[in-house]
PDB file of N, CA and C in Angstrom:
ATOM      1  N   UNK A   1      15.265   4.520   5.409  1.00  0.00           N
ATOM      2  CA  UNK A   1      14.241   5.090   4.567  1.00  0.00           C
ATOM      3  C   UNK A   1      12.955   4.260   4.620  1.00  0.00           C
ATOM      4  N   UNK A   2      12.744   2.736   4.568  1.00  0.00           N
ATOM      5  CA  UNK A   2      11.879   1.954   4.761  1.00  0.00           C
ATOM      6  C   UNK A   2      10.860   2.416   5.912  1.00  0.00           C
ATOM      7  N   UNK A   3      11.760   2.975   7.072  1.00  0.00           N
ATOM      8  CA  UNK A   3      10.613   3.347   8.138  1.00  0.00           C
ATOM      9  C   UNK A   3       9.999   4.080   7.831  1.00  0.00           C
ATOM     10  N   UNK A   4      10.113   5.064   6.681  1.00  0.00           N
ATOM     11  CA  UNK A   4       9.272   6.433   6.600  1.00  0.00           C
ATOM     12  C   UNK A   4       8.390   5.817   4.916  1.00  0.00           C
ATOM     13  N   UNK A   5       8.648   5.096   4.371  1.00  0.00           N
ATOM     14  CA  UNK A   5       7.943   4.468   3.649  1.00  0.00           C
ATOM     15  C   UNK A   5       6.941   3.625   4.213  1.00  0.00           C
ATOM     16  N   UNK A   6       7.345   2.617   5.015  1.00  0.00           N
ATOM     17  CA  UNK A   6       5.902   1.922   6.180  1.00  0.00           C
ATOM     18  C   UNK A   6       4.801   3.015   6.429  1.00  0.00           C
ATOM     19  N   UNK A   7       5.645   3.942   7.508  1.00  0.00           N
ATOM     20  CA  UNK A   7       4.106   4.686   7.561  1.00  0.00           C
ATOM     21  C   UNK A   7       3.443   6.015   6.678  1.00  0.00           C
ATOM     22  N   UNK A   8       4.203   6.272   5.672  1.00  0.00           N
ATOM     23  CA  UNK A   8       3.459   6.800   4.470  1.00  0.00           C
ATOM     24  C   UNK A   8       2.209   5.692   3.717  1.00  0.00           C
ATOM     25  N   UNK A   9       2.790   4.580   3.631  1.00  0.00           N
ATOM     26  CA  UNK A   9       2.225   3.813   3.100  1.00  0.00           C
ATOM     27  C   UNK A   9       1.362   2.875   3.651  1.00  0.00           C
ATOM     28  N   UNK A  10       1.285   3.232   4.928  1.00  0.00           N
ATOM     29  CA  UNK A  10       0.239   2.593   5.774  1.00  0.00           C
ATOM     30  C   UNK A  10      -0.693   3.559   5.899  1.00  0.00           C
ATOM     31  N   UNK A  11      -0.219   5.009   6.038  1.00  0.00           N
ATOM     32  CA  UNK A  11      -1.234   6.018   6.265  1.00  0.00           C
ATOM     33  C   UNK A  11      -2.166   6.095   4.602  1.00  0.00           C
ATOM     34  N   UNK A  12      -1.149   5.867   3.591  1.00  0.00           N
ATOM     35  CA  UNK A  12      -2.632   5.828   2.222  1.00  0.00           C
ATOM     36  C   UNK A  12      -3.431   4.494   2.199  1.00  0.00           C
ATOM     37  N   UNK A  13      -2.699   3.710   2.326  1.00  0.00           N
ATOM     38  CA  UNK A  13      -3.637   2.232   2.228  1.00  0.00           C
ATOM     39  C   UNK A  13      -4.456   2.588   3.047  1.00  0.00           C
ATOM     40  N   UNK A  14      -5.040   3.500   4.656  1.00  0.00           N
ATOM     41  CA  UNK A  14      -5.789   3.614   5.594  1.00  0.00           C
ATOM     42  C   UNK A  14      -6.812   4.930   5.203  1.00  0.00           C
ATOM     43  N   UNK A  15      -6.329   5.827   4.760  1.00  0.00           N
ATOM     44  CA  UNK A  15      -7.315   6.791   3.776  1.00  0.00           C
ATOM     45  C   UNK A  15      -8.082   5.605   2.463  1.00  0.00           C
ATOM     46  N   UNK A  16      -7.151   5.213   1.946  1.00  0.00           N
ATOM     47  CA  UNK A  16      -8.010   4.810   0.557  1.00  0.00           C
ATOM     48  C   UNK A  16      -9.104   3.554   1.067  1.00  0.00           C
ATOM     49  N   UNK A  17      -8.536   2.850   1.953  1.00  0.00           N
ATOM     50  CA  UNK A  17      -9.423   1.644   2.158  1.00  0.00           C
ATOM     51  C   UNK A  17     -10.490   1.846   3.112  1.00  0.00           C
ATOM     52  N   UNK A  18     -10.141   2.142   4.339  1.00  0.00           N
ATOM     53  CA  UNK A  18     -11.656   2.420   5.440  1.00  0.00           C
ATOM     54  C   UNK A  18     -12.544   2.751   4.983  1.00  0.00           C
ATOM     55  N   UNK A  19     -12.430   4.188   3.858  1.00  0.00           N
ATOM     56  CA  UNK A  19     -13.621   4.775   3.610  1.00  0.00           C
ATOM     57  C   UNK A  19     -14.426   3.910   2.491  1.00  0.00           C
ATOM     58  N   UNK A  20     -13.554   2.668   1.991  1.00  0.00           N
ATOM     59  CA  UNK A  20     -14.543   2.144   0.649  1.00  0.00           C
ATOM     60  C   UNK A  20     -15.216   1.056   2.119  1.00  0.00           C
ATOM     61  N   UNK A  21     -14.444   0.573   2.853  1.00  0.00           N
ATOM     62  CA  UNK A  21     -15.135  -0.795   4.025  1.00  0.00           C
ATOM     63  C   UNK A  21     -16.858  -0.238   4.099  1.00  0.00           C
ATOM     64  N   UNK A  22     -16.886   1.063   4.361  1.00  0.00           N
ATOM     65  CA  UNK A  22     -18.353   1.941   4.609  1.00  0.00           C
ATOM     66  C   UNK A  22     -19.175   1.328   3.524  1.00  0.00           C
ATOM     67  N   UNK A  23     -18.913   0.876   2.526  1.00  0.00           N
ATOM     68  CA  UNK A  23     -20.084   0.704   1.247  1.00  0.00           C
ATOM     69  C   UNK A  23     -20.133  -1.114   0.833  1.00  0.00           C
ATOM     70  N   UNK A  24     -19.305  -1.694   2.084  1.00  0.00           N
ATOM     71  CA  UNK A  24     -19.881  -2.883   2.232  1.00  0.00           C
ATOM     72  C   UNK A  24     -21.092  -3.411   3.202  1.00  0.00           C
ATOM     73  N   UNK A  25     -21.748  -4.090   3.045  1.00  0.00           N
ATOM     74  CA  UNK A  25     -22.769  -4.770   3.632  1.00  0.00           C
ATOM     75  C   UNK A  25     -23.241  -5.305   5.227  1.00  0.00           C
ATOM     76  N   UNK A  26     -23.987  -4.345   5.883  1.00  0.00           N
ATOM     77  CA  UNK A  26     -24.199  -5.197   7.529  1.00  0.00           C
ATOM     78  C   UNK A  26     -22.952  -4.881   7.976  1.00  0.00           C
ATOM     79  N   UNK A  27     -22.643  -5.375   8.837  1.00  0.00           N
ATOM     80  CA  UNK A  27     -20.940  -5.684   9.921  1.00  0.00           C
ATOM     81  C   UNK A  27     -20.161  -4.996   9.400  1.00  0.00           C
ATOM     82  N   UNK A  28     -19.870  -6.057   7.456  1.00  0.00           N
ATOM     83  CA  UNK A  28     -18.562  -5.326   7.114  1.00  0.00           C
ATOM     84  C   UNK A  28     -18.392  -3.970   6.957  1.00  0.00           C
ATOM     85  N   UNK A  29     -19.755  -3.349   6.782  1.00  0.00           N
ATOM     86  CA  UNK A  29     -19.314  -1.458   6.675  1.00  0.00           C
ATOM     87  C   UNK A  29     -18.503  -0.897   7.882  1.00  0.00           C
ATOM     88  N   UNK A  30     -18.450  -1.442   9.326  1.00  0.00           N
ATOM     89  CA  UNK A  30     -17.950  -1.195  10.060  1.00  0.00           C
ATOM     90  C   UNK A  30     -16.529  -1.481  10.509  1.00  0.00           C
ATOM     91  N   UNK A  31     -15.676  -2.377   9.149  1.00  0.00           N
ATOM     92  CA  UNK A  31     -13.980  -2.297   9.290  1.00  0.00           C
ATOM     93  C   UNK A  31     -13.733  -1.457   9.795  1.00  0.00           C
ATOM     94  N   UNK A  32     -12.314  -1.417  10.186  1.00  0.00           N
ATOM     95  CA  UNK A  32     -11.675  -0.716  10.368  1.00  0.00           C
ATOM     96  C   UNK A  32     -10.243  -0.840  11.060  1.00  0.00           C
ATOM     97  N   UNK A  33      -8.869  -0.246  10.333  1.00  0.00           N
ATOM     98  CA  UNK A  33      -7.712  -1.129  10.626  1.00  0.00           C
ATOM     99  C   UNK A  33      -7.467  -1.109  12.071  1.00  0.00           C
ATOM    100  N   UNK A  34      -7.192  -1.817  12.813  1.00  0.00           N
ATOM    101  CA  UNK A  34      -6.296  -1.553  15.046  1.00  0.00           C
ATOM    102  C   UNK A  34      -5.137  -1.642  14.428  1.00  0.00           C
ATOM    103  N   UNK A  35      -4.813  -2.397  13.459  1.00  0.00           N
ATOM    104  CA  UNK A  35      -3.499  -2.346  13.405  1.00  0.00           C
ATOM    105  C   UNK A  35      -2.521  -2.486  12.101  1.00  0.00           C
ATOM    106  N   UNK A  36      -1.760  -1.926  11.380  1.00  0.00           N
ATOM    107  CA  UNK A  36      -1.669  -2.088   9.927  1.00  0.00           C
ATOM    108  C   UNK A  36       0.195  -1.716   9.694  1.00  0.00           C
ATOM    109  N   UNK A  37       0.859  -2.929   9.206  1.00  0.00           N
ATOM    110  CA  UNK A  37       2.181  -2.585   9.386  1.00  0.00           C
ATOM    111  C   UNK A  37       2.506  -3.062   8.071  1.00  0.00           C
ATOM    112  N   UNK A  38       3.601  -2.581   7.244  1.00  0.00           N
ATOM    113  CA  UNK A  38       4.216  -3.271   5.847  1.00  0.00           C
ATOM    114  C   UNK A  38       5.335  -3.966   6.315  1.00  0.00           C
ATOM    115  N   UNK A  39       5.734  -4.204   7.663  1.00  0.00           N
ATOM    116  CA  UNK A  39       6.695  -5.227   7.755  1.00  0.00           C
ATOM    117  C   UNK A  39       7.989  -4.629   7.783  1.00  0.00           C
ATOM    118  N   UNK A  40       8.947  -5.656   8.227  1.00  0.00           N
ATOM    119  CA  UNK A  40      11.035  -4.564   8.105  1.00  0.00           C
ATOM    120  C   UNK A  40      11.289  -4.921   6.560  1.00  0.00           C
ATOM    121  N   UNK A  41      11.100  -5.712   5.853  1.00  0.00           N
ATOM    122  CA  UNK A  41      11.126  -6.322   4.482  1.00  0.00           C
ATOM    123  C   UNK A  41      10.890  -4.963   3.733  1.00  0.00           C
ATOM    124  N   UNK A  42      12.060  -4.279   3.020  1.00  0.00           N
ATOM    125  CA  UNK A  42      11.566  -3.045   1.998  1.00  0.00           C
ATOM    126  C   UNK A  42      11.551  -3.842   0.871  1.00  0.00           C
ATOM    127  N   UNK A  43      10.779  -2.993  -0.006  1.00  0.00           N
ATOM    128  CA  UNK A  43      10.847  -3.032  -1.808  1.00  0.00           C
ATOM    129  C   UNK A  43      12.226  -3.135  -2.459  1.00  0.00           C
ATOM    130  N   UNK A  44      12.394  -4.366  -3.165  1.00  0.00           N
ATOM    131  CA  UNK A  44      13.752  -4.050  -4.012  1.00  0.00           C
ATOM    132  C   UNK A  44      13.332  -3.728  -5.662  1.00  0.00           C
ATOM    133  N   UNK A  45      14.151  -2.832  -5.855  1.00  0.00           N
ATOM    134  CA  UNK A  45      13.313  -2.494  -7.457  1.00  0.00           C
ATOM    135  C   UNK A  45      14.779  -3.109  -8.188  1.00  0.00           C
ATOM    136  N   UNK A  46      14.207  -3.724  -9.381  1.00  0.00           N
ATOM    137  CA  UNK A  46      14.782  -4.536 -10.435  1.00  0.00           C
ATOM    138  C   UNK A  46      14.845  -4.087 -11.605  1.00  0.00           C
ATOM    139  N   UNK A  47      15.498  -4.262 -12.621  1.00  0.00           N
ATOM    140  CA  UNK A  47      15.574  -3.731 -13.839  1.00  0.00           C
ATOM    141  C   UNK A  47      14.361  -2.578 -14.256  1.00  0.00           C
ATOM    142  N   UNK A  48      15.087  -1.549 -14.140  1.00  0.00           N
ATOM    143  CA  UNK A  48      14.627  -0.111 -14.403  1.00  0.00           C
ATOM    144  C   UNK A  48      15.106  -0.073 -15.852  1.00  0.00           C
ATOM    145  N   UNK A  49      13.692   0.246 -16.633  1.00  0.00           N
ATOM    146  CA  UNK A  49      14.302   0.619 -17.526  1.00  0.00           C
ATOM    147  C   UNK A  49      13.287   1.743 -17.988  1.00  0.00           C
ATOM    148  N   UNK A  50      14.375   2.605 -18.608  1.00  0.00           N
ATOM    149  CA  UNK A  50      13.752   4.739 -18.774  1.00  0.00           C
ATOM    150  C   UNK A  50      13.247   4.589 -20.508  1.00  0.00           C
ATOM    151  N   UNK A  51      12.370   4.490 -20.814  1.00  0.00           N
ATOM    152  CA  UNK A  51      11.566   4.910 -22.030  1.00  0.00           C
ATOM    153  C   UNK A  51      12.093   6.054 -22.078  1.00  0.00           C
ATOM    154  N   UNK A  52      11.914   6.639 -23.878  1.00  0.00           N
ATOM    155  CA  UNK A  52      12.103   8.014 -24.346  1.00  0.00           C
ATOM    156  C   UNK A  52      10.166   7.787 -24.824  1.00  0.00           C
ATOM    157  N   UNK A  53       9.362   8.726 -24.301  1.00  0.00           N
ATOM    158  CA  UNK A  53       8.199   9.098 -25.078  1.00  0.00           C
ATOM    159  C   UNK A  53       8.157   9.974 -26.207  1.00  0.00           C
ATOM    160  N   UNK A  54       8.292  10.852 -25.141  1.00  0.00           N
ATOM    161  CA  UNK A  54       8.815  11.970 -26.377  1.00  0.00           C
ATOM    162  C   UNK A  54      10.032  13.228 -25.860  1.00  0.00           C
ATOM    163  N   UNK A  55       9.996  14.576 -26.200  1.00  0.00           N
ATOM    164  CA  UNK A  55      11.076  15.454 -25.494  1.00  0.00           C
ATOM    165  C   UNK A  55      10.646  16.145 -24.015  1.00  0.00           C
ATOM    166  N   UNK A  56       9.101  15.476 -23.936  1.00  0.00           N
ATOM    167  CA  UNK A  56       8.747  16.077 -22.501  1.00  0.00           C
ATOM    168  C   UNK A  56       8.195  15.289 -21.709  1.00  0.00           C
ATOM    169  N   UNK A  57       8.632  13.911 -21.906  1.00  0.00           N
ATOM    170  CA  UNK A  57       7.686  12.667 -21.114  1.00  0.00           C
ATOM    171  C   UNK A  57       8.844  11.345 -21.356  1.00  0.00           C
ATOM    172  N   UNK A  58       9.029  10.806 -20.344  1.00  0.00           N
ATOM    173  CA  UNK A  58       9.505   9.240 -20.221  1.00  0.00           C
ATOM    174  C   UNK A  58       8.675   8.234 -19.388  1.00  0.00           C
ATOM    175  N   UNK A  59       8.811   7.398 -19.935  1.00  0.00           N
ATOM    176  CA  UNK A  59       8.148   6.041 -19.302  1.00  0.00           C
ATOM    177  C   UNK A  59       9.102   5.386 -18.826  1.00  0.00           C
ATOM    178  N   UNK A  60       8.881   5.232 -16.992  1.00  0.00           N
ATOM    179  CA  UNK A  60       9.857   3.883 -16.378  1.00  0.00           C
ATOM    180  C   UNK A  60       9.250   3.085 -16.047  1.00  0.00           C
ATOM    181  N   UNK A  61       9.989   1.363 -16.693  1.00  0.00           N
ATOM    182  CA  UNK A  61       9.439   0.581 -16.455  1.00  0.00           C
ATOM    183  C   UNK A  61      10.082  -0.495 -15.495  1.00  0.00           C
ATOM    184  N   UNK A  62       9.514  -1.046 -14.403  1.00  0.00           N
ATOM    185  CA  UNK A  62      10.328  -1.237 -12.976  1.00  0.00           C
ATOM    186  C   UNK A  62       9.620  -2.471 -12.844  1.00  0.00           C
ATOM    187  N   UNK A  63      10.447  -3.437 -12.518  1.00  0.00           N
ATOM    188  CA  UNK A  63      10.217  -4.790 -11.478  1.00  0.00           C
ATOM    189  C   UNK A  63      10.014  -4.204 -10.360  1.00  0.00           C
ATOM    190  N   UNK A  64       9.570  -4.373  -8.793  1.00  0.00           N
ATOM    191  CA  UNK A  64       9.097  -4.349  -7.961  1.00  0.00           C
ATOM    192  C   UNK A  64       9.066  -6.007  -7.261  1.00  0.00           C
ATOM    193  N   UNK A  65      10.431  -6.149  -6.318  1.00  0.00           N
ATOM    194  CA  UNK A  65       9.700  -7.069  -5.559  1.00  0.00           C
ATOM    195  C   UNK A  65      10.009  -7.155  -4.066  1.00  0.00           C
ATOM    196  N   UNK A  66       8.930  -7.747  -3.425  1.00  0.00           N
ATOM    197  CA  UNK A  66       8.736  -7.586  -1.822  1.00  0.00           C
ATOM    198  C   UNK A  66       7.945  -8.897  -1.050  1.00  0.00           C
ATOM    199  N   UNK A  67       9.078  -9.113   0.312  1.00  0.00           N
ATOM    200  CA  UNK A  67       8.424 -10.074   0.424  1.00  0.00           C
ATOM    201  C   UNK A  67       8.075  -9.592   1.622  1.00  0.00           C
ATOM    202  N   UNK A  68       7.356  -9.013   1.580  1.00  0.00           N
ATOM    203  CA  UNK A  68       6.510  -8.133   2.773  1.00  0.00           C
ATOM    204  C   UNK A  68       5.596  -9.285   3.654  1.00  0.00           C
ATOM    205  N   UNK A  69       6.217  -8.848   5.140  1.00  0.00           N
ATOM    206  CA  UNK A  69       5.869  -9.823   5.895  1.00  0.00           C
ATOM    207  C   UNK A  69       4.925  -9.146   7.129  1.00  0.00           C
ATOM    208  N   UNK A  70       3.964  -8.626   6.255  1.00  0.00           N
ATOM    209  CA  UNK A  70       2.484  -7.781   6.882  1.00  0.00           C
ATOM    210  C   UNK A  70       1.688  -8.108   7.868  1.00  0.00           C
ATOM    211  N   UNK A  71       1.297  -7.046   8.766  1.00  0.00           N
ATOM    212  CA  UNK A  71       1.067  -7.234   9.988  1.00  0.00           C
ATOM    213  C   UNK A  71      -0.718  -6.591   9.981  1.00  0.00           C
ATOM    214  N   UNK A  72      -1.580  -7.017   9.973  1.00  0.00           N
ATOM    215  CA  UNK A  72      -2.732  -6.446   9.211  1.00  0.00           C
ATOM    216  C   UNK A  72      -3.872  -7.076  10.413  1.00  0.00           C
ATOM    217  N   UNK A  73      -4.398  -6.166  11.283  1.00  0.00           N
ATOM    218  CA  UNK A  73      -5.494  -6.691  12.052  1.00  0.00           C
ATOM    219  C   UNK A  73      -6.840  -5.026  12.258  1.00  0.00           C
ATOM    220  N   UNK A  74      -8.471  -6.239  11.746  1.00  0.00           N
ATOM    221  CA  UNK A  74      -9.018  -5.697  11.759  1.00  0.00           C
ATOM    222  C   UNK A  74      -9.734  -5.471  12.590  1.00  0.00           C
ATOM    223  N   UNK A  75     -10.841  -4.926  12.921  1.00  0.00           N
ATOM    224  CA  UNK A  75     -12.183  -4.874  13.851  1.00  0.00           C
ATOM    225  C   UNK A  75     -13.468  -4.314  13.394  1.00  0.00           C
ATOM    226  N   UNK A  76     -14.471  -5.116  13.663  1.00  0.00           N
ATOM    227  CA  UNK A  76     -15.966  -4.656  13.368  1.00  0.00           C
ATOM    228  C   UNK A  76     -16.855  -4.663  14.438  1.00  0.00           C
ATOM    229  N   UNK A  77     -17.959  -3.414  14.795  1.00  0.00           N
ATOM    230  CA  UNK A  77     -18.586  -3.859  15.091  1.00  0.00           C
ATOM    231  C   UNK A  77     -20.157  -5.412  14.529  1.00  0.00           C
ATOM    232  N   UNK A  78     -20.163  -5.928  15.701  1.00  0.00           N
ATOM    233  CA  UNK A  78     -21.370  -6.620  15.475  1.00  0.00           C
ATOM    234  C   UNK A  78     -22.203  -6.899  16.649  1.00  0.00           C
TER     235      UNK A  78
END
């Protein structure tokens, strides 16, 4: 399952981020990822615990931990 989580989650981190790199300054507007990996390391989730809000809403509240061993290379022009 991790493999299809990597590149879901490489493909939003790459929508959400490139397009903000554009509204930095000189060079840096021109980021952009060559290469962007979350690593074989998945997410282990830790004490889950399910809130009652009310009869049509719960709150879960989750540890999250990862020792994500990220593979992250950029390029600009200059």
């Amino acid at each position: 399952m991790w493999t299809y989580v990597n590149v879901a989650g490489c493909t939003l981190i790459r929508d959400v981020v490139e397009p903000a790199f554009l509204d930095l300054p000189g060079p840096l507007s021109t980021l952009h990822f060559l290469r962007l990996d979350l690593g074989s390391v998945p997410f282990e989730f830790d004490r889950v615990d399910v809130l009652t809000v009310d009869d049509k809403l719960i709150k879960l509240d989750i540890d999250v931990k990862w020792d994500g061993k990220m593979n992250v290379e950029l390029d600009a022009d200059y």
